[in-house]
PDB file of N, CA and C in Angstrom:
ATOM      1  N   UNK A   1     -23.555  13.528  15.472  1.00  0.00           N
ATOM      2  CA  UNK A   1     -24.309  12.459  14.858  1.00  0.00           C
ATOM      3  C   UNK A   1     -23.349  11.341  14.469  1.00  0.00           C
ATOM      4  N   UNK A   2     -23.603   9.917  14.395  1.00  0.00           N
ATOM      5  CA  UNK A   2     -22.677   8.809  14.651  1.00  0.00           C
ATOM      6  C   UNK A   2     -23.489   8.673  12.937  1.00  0.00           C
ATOM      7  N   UNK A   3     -22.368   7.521  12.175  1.00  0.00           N
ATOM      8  CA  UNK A   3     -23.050   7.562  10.823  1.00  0.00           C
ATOM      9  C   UNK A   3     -22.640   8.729  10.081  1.00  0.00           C
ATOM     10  N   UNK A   4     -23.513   7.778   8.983  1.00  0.00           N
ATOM     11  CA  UNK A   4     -23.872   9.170   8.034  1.00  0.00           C
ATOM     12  C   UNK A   4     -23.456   8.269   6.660  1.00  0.00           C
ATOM     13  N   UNK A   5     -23.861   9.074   6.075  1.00  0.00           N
ATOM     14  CA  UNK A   5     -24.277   8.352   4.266  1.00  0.00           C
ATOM     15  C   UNK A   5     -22.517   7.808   3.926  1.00  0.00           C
ATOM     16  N   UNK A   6     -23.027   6.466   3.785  1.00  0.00           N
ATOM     17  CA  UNK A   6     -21.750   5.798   2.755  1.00  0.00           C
ATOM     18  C   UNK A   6     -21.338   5.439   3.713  1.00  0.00           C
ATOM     19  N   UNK A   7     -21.666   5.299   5.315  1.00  0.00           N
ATOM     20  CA  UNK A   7     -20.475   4.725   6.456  1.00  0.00           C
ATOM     21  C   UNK A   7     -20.243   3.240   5.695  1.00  0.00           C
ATOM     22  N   UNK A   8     -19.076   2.872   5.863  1.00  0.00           N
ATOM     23  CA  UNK A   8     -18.666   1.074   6.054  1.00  0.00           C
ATOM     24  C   UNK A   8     -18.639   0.991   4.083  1.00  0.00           C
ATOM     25  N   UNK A   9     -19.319   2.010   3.496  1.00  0.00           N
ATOM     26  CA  UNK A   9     -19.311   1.750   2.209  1.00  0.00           C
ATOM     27  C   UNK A   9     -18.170   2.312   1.229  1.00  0.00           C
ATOM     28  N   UNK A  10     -17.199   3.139   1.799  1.00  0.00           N
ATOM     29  CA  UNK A  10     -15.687   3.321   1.316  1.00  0.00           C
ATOM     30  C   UNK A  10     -16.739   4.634   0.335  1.00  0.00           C
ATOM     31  N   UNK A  11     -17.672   5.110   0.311  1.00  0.00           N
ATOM     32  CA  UNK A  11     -17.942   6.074  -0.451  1.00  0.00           C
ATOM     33  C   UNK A  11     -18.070   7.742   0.220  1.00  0.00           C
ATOM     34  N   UNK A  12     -17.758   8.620  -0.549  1.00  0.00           N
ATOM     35  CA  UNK A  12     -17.751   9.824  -0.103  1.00  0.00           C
ATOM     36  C   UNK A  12     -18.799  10.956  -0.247  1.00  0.00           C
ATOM     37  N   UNK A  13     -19.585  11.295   0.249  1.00  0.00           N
ATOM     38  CA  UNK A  13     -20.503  12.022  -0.212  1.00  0.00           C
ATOM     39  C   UNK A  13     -20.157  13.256  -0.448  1.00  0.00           C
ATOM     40  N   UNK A  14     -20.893  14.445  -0.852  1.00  0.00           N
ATOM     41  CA  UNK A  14     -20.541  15.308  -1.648  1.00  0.00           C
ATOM     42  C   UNK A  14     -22.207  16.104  -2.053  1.00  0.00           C
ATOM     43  N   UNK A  15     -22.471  17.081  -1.599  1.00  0.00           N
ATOM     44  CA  UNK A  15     -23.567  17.875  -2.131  1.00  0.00           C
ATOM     45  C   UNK A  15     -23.115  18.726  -3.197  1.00  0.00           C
ATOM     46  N   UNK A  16     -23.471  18.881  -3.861  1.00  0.00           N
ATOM     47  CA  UNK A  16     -23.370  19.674  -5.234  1.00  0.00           C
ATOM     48  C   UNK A  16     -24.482  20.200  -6.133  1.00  0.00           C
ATOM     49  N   UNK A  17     -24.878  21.631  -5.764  1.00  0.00           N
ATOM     50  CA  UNK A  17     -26.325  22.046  -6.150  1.00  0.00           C
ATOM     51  C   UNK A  17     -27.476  21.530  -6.120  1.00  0.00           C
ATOM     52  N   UNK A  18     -27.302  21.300  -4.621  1.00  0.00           N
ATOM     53  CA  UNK A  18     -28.658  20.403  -4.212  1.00  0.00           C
ATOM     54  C   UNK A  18     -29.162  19.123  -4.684  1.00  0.00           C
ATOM     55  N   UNK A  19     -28.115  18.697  -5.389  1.00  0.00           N
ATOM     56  CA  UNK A  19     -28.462  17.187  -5.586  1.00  0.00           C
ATOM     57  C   UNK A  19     -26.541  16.386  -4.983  1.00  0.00           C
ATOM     58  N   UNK A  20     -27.250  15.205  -4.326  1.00  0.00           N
ATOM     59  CA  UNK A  20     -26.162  14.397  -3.394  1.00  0.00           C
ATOM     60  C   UNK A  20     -25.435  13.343  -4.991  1.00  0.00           C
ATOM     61  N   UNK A  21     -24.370  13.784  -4.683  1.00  0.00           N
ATOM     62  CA  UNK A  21     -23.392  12.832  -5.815  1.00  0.00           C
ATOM     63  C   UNK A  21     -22.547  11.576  -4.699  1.00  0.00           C
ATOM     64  N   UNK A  22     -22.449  10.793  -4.815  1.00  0.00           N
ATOM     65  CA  UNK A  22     -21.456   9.384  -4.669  1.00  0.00           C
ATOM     66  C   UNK A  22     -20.473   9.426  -5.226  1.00  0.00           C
ATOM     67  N   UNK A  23     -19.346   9.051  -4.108  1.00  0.00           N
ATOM     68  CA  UNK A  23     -17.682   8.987  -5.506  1.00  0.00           C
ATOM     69  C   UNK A  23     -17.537   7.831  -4.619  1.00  0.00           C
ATOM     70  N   UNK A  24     -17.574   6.813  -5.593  1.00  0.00           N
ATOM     71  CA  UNK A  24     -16.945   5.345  -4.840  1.00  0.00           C
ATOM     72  C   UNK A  24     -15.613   5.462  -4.915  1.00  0.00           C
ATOM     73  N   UNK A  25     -14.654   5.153  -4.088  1.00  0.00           N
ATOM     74  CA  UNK A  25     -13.581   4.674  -4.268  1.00  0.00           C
ATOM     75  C   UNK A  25     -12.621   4.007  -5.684  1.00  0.00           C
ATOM     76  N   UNK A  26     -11.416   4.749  -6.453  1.00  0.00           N
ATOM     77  CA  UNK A  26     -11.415   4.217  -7.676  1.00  0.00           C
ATOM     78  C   UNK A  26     -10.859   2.129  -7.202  1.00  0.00           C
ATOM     79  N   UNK A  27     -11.035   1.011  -8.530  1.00  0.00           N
ATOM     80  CA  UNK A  27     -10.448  -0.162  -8.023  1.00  0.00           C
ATOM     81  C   UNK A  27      -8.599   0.152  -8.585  1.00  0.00           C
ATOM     82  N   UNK A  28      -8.309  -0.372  -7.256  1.00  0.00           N
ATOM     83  CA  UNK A  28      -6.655  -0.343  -7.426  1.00  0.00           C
ATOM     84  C   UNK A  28      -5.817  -0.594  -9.067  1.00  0.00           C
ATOM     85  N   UNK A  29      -4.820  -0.235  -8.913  1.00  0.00           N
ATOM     86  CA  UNK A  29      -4.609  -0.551 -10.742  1.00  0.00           C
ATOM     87  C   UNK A  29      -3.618  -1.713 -10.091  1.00  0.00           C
ATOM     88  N   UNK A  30      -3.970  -2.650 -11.134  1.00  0.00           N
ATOM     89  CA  UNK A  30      -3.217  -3.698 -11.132  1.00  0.00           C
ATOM     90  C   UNK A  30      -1.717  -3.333 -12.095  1.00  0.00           C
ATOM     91  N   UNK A  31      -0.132  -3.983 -11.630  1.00  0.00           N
ATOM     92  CA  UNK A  31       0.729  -4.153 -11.589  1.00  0.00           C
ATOM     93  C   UNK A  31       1.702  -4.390 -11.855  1.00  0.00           C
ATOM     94  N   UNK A  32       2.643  -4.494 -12.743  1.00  0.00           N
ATOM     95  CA  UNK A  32       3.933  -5.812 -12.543  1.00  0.00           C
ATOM     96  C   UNK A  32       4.987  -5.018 -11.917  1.00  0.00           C
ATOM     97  N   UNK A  33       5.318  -3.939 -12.049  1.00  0.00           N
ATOM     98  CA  UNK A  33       6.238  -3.471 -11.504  1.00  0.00           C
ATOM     99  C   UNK A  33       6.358  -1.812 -11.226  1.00  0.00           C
ATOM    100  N   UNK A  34       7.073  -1.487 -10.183  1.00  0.00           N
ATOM    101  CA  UNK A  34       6.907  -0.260  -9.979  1.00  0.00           C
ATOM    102  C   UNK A  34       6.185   1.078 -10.929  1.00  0.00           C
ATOM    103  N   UNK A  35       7.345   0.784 -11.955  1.00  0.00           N
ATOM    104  CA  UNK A  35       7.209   1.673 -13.415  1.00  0.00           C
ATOM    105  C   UNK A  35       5.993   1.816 -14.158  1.00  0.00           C
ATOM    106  N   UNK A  36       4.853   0.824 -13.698  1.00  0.00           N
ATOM    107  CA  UNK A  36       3.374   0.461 -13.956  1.00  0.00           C
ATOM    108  C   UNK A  36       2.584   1.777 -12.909  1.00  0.00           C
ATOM    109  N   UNK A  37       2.971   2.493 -11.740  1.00  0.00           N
ATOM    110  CA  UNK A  37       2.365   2.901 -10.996  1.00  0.00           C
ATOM    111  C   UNK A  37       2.505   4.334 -11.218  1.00  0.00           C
ATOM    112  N   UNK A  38       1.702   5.019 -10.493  1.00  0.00           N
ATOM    113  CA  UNK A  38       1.734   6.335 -10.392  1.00  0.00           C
ATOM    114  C   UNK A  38       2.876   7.071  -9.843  1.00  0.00           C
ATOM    115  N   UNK A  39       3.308   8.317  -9.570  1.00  0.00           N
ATOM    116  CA  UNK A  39       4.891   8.987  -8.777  1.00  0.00           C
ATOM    117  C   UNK A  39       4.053   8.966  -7.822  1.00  0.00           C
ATOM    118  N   UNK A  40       4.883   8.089  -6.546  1.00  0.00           N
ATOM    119  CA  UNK A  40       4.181   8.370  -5.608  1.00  0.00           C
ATOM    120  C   UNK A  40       3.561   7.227  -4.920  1.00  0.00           C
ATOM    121  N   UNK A  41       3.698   5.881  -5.756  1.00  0.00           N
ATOM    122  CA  UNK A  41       3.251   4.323  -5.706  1.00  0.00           C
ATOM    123  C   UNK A  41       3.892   3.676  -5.903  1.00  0.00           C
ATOM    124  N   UNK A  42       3.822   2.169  -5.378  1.00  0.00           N
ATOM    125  CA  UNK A  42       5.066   1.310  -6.079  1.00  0.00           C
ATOM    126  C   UNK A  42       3.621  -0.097  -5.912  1.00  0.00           C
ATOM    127  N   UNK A  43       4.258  -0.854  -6.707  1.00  0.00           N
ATOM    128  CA  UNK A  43       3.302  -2.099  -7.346  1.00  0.00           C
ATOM    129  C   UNK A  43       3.783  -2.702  -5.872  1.00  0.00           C
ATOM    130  N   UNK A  44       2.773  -3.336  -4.802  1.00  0.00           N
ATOM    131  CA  UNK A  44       2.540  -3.637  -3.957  1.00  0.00           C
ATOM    132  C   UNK A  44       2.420  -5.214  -4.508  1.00  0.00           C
ATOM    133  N   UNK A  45       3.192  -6.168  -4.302  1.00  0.00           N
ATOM    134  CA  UNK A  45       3.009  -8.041  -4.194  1.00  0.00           C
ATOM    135  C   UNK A  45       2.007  -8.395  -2.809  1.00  0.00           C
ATOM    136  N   UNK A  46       1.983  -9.529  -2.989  1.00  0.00           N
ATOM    137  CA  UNK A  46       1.110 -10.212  -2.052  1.00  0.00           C
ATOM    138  C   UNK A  46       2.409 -10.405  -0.979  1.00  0.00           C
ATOM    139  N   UNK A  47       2.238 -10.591  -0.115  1.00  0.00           N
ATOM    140  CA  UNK A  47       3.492 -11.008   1.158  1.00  0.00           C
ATOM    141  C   UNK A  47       3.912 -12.617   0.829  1.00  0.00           C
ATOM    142  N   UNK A  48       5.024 -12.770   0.215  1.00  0.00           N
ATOM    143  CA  UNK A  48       5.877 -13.875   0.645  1.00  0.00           C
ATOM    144  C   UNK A  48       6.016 -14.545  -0.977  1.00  0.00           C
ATOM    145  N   UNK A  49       4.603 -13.515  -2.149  1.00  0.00           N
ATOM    146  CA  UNK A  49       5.311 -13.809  -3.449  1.00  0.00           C
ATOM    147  C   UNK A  49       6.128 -13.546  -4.291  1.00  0.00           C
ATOM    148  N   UNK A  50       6.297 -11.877  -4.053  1.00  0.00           N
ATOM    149  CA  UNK A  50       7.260 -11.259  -4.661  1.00  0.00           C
ATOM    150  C   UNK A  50       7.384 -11.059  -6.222  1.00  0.00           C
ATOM    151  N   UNK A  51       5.869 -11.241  -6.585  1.00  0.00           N
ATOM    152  CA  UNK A  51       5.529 -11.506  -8.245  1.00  0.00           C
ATOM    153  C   UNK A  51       4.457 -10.925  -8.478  1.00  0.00           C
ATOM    154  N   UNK A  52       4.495 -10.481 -10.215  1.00  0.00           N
ATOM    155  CA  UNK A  52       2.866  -9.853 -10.244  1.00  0.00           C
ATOM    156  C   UNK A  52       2.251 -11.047 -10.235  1.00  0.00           C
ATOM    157  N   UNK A  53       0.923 -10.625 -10.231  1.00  0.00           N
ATOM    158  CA  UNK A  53       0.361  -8.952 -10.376  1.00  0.00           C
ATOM    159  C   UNK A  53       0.583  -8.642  -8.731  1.00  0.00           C
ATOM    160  N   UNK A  54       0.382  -7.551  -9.022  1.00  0.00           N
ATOM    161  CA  UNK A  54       0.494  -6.625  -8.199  1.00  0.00           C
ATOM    162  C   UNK A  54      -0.682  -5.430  -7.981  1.00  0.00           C
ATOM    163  N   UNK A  55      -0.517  -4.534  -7.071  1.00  0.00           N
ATOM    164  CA  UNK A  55      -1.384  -3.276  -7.525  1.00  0.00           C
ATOM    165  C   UNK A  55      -0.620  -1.990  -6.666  1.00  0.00           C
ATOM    166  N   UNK A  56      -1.188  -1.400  -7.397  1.00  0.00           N
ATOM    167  CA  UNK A  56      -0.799  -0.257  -7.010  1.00  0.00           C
ATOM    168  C   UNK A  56      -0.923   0.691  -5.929  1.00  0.00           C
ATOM    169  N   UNK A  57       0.247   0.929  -4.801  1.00  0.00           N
ATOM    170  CA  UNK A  57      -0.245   1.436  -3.352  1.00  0.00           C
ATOM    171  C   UNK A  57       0.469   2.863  -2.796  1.00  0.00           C
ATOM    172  N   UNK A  58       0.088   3.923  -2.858  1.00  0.00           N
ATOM    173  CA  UNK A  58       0.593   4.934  -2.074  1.00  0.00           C
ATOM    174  C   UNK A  58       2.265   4.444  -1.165  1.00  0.00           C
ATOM    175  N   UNK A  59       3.502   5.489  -1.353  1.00  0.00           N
ATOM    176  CA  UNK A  59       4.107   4.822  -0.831  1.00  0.00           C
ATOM    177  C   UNK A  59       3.854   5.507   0.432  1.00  0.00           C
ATOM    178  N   UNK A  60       4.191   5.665   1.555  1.00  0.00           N
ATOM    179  CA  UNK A  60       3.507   6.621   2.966  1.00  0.00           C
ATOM    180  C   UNK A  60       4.991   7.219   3.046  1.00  0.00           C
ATOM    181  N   UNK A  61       4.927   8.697   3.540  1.00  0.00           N
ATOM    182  CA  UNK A  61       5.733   9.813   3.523  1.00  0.00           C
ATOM    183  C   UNK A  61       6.585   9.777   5.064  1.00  0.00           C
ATOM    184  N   UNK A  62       6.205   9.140   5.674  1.00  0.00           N
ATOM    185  CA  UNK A  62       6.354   9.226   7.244  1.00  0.00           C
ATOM    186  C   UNK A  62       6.428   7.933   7.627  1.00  0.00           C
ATOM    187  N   UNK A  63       7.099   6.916   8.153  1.00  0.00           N
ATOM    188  CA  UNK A  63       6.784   5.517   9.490  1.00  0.00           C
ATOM    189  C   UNK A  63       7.446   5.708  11.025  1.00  0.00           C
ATOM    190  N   UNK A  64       6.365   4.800  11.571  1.00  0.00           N
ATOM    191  CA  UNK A  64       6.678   5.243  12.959  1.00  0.00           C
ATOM    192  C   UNK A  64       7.962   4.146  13.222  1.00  0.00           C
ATOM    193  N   UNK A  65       8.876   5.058  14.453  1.00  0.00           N
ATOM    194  CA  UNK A  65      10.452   3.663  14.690  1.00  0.00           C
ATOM    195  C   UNK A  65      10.285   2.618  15.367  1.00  0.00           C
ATOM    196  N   UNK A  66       9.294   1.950  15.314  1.00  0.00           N
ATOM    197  CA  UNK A  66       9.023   0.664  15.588  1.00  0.00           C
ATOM    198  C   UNK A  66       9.745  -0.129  15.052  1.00  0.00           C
ATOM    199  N   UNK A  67      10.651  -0.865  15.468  1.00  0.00           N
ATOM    200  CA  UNK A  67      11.707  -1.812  15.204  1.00  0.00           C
ATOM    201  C   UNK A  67      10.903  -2.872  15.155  1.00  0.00           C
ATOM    202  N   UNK A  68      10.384  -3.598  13.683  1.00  0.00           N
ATOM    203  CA  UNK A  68       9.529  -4.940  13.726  1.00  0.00           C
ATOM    204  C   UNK A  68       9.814  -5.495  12.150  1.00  0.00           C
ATOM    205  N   UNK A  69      11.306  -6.216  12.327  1.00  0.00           N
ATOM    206  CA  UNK A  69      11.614  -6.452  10.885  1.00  0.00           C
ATOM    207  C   UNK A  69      11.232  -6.858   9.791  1.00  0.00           C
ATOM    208  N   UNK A  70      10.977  -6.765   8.828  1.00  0.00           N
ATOM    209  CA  UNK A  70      10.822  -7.769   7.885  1.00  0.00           C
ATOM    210  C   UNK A  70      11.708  -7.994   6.171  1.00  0.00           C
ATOM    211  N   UNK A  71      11.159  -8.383   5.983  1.00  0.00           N
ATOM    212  CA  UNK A  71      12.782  -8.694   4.515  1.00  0.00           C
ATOM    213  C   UNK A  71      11.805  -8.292   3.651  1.00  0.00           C
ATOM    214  N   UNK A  72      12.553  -8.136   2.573  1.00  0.00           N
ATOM    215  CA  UNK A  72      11.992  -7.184   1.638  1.00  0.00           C
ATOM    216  C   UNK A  72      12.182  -8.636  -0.131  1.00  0.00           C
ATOM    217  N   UNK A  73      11.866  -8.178  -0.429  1.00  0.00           N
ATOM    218  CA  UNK A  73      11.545  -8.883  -1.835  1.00  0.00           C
ATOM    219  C   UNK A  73      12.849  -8.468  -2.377  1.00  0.00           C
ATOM    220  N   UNK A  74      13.727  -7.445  -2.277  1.00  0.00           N
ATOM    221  CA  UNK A  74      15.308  -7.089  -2.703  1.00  0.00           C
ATOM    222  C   UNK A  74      15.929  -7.792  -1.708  1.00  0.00           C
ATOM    223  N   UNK A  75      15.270  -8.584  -0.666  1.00  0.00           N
ATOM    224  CA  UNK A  75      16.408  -9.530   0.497  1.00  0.00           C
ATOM    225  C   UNK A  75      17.132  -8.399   1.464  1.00  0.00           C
ATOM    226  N   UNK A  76      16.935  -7.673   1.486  1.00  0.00           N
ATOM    227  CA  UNK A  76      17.028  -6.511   2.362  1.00  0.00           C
ATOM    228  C   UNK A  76      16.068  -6.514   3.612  1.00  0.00           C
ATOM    229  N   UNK A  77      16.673  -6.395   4.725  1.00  0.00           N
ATOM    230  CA  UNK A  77      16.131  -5.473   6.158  1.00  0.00           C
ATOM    231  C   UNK A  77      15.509  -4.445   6.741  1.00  0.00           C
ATOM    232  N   UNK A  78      14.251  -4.408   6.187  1.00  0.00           N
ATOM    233  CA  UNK A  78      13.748  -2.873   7.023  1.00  0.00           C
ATOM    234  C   UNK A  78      13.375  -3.090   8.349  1.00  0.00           C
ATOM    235  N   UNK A  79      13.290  -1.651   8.765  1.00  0.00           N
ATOM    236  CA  UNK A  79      12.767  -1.911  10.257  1.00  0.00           C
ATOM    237  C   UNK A  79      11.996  -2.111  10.706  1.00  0.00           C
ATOM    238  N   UNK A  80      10.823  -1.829   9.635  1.00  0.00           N
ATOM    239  CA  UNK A  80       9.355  -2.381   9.602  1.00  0.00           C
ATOM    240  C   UNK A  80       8.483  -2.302   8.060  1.00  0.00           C
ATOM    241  N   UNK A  81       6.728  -2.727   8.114  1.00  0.00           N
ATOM    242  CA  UNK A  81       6.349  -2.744   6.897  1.00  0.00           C
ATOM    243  C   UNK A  81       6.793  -1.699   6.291  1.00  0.00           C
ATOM    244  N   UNK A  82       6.842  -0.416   6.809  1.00  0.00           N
ATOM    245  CA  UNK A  82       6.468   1.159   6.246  1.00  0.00           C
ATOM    246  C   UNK A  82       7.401   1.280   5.708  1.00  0.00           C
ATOM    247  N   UNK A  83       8.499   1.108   6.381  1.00  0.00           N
ATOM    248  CA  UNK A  83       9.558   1.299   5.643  1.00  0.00           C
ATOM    249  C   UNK A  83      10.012   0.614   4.252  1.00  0.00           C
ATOM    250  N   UNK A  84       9.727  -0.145   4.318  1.00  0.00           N
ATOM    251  CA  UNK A  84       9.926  -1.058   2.912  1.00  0.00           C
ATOM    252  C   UNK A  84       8.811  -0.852   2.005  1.00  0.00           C
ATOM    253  N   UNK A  85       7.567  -0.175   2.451  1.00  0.00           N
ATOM    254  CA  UNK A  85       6.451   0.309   1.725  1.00  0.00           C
ATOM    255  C   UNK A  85       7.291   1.848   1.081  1.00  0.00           C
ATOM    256  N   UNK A  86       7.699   2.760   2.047  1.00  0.00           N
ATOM    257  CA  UNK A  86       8.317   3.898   1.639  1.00  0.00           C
ATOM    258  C   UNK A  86       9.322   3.596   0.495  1.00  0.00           C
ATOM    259  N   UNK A  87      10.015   2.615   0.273  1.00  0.00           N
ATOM    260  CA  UNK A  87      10.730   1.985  -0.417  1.00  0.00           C
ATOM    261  C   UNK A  87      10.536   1.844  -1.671  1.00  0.00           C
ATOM    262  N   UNK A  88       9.503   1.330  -1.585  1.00  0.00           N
ATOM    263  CA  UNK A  88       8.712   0.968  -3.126  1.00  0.00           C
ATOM    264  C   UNK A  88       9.065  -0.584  -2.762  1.00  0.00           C
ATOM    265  N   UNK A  89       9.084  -1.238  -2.028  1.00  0.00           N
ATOM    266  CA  UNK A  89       9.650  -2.631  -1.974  1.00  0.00           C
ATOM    267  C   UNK A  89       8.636  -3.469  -1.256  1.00  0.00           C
ATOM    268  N   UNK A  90       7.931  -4.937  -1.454  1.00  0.00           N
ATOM    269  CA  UNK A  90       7.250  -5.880  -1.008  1.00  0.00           C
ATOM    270  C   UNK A  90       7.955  -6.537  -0.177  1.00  0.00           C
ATOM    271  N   UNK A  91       6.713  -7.415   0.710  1.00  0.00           N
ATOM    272  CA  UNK A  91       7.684  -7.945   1.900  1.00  0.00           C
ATOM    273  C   UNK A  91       8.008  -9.460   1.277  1.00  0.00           C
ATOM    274  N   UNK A  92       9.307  -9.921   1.488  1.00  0.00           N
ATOM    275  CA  UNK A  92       9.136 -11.327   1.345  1.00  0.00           C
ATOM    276  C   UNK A  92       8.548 -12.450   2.564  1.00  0.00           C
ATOM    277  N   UNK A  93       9.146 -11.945   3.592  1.00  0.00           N
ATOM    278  CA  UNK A  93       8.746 -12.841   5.228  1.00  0.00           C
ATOM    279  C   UNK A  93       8.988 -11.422   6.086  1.00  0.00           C
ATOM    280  N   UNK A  94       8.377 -11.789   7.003  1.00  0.00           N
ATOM    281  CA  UNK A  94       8.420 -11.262   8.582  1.00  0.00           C
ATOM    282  C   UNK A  94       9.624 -11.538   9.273  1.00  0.00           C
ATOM    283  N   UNK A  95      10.558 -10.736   9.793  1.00  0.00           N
ATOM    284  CA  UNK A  95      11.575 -11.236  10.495  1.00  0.00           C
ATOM    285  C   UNK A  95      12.944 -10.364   9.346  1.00  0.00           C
ATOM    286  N   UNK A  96      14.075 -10.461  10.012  1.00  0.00           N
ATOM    287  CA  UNK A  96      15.114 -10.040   9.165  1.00  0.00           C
ATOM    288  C   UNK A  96      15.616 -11.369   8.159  1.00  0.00           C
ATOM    289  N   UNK A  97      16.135  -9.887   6.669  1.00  0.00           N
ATOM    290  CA  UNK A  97      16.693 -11.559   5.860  1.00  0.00           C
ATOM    291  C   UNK A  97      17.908 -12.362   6.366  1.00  0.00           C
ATOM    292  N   UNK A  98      18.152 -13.461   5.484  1.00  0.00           N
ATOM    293  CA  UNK A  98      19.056 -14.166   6.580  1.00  0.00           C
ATOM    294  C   UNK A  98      20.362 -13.945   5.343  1.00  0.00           C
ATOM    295  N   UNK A  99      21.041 -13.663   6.340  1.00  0.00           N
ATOM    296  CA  UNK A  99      22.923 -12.946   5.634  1.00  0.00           C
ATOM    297  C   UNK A  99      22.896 -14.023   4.696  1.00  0.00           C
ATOM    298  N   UNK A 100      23.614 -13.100   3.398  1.00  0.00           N
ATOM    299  CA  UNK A 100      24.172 -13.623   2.713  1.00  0.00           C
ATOM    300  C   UNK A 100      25.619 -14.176   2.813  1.00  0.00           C
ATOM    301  N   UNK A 101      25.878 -15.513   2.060  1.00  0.00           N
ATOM    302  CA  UNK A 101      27.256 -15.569   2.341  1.00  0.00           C
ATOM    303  C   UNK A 101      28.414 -15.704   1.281  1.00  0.00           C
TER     304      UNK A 101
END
């Protein structure tokens, strides 16, 4: 069967003694800095501000080696988003940072 209760609506269904319960999705916790987040999260910036607010995002346990740089809000080089997500770190730009001198 294609569907099904809550598609497109981020909600989870759940039977529970014959009556259907809803768990919406909790709203993200807003931010300023890592130490604001859960073990396990880091306060996520908007791309290219590098400032709160922020919110709070899972850091991911695993990225694939896709070499697709971007600079990090510490001015640092990852090899891609994930990695700098694994980090606990926001992106500043797309592309590697440019050397310090």
């Amino acid at each position: 069967m294609k569907g099904g209760i809550g598609k497109g609506l981020g909600a989870i269904a759940a039977i529970a003694l014959g009556a259907m319960i809803l768990y919406a999705p909790a709203c993200p916790q807003e931010c300023e800095s890592n130490r604001d987040c859960a073990r396990g999260e880091y306060c996520a910036f908007e791309t290219g501000v590098c400032a709160p607010p922020g919110v709070c995002q899972e850091r991911p346990e695993a990225c694939t080696e896709i070499y697709d740089p971007v600079c990090g809000c510490d001015e640092e080089t990852y090899d891609n988003a994930c990695f700098a997500a694994m980090a606990g770190v926001s992106i500043l730009h797309e592309g590697e940072c440019e050397r310090r001198q």
